[in-house]
Protein backbone atom coordinates (compact mmCIF):
# COMPACT_ATOMS: atom_id res chain seq x y z
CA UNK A 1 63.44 -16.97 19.61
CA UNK A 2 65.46 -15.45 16.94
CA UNK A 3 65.27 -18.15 14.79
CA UNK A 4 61.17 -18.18 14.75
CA UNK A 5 61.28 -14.48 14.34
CA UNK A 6 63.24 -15.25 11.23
CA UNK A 7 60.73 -17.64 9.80
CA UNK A 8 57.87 -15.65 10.85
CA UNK A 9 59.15 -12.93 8.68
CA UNK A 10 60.75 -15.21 5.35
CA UNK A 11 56.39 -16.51 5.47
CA UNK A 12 55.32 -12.60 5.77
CA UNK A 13 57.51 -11.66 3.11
CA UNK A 14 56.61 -14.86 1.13
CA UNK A 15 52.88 -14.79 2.06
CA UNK A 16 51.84 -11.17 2.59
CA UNK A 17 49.98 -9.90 5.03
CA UNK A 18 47.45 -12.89 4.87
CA UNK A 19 50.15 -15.13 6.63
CA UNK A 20 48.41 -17.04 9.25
CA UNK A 21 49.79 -18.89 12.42
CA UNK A 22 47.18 -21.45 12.51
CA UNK A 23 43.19 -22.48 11.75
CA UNK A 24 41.91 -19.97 15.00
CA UNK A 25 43.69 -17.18 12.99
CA UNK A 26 42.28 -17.38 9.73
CA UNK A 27 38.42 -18.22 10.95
CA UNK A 28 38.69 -14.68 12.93
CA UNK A 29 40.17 -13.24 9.49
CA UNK A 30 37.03 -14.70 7.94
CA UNK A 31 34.71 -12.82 10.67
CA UNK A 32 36.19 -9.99 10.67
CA UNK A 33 35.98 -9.65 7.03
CA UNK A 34 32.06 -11.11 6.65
CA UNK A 35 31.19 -8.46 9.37
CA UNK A 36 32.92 -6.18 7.24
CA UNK A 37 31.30 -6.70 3.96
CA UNK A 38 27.84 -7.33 5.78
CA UNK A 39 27.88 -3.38 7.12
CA UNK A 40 29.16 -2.04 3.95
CA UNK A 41 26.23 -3.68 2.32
CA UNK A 42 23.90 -2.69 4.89
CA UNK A 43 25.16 0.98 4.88
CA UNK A 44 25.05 0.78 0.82
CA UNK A 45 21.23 -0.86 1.01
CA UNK A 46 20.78 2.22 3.74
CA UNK A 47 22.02 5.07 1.39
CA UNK A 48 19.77 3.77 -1.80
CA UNK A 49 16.74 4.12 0.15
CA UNK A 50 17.40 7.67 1.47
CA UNK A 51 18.79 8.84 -2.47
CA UNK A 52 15.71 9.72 -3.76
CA UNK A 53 14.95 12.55 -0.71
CA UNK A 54 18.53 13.84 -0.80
CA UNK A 55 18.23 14.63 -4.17
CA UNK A 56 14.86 15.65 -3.64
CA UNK A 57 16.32 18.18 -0.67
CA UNK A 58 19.31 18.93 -2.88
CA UNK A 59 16.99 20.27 -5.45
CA UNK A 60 15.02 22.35 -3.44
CA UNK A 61 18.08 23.44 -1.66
CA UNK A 62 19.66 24.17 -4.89
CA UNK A 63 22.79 22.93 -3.75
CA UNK A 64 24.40 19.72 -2.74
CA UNK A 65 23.49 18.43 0.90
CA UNK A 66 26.53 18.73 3.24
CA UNK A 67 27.57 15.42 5.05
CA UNK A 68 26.13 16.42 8.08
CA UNK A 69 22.57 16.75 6.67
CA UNK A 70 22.79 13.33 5.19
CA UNK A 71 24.01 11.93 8.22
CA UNK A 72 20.19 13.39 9.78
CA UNK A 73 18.48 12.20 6.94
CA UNK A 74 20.35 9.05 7.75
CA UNK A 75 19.77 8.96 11.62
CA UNK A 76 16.10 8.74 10.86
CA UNK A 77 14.30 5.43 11.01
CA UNK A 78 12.20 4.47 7.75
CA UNK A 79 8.99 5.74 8.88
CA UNK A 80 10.41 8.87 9.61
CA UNK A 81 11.96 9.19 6.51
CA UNK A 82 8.95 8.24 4.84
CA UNK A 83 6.88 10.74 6.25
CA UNK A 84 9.69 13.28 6.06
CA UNK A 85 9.89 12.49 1.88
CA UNK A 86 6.06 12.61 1.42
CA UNK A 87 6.62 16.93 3.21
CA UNK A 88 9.11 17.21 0.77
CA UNK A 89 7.97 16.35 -2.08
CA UNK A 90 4.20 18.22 -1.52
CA UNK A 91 6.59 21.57 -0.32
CA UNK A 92 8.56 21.11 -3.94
CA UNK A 93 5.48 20.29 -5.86
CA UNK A 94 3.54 22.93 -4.24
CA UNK A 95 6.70 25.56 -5.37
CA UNK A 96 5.85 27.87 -2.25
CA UNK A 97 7.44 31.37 -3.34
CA UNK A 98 9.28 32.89 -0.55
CA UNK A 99 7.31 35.50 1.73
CA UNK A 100 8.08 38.96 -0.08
CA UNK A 101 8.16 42.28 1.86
CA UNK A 102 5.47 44.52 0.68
CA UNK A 103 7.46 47.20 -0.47
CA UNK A 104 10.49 48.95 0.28
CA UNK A 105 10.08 52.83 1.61
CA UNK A 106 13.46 54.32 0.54
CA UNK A 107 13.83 56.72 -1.62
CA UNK A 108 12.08 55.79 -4.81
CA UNK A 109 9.84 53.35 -3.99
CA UNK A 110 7.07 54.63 -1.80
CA UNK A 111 3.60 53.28 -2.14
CA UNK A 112 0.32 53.79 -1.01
C-alpha cells in the first residue's frame, strides 16, 4: 500500500492536479467542467439581459445597485423584467419631482 501511495504521489507531483486514475475519472472531470462553463455562460447571457435596467435603476437611484437588488432584478423571469424595465424607463423619462411640502411654518417662513 505504501508503495502505490508513493506512485500516486511521484504522478501528482509529475502531473498536477489533473492526474487521473483511469478513463471513468477523467469523463466525470469533463462533466463537471462542461456543467461548469455551461452555468457561467448561462449566468453571463442572464446578467447582459438585465444590464440595461440596472443601469437604468442605478441612474435613477443615483447610486450603484447593491448586490441584493440585482439579485431581485435577477430572480425575476423575463416577462417580469420586461414589464418592470418598460415602468422604469416611463418613471425616468417622465422625471417625476419629488412631492414637496407646501411650506414650512417656522419662524421666517409663514405663508398665507
Amino acid at each position: 500500500m505504501d508503495e502505490l501511495n508513493h506512485w500516486i504521489q511521484v504522478y501528482l507531483e509529475k502531473h498536477g492536479s489533473y492526474f487521473w486514475f483511469d478513463q471513468q475519472d477523467w469523463e466525470e472531470h469533463g462533466r463537471k467542467q462542461s456543467a461548469e462553463l455551461t452555468a457561467e455562460e448561462e449566468h453571463k447571457q442572464r446578467m447582459d439581459r438585465i444590464r440595461p435596467i440596472v443601469e437604468l435603476l442605478s441612474t435613477a437611484a443615483g447610486r450603484k445597485l447593491k448586490v441584493g437588488e440585482i439579485r431581485v432584478i435577477d430572480g425575476m423571469d423575463d416577462r417580469e423584467v420586461g414589464v418592470f424595465a418598460k415602468l422604469m424607463a416611463d418613471v425616468v423619462s417622465a422625471g417625476i419631482d419629488p412631492v414637496k411640502p407646501k411650506g414650512s411654518y417656522g419662524y421666517g417662513h409663514f405663508e398665507d
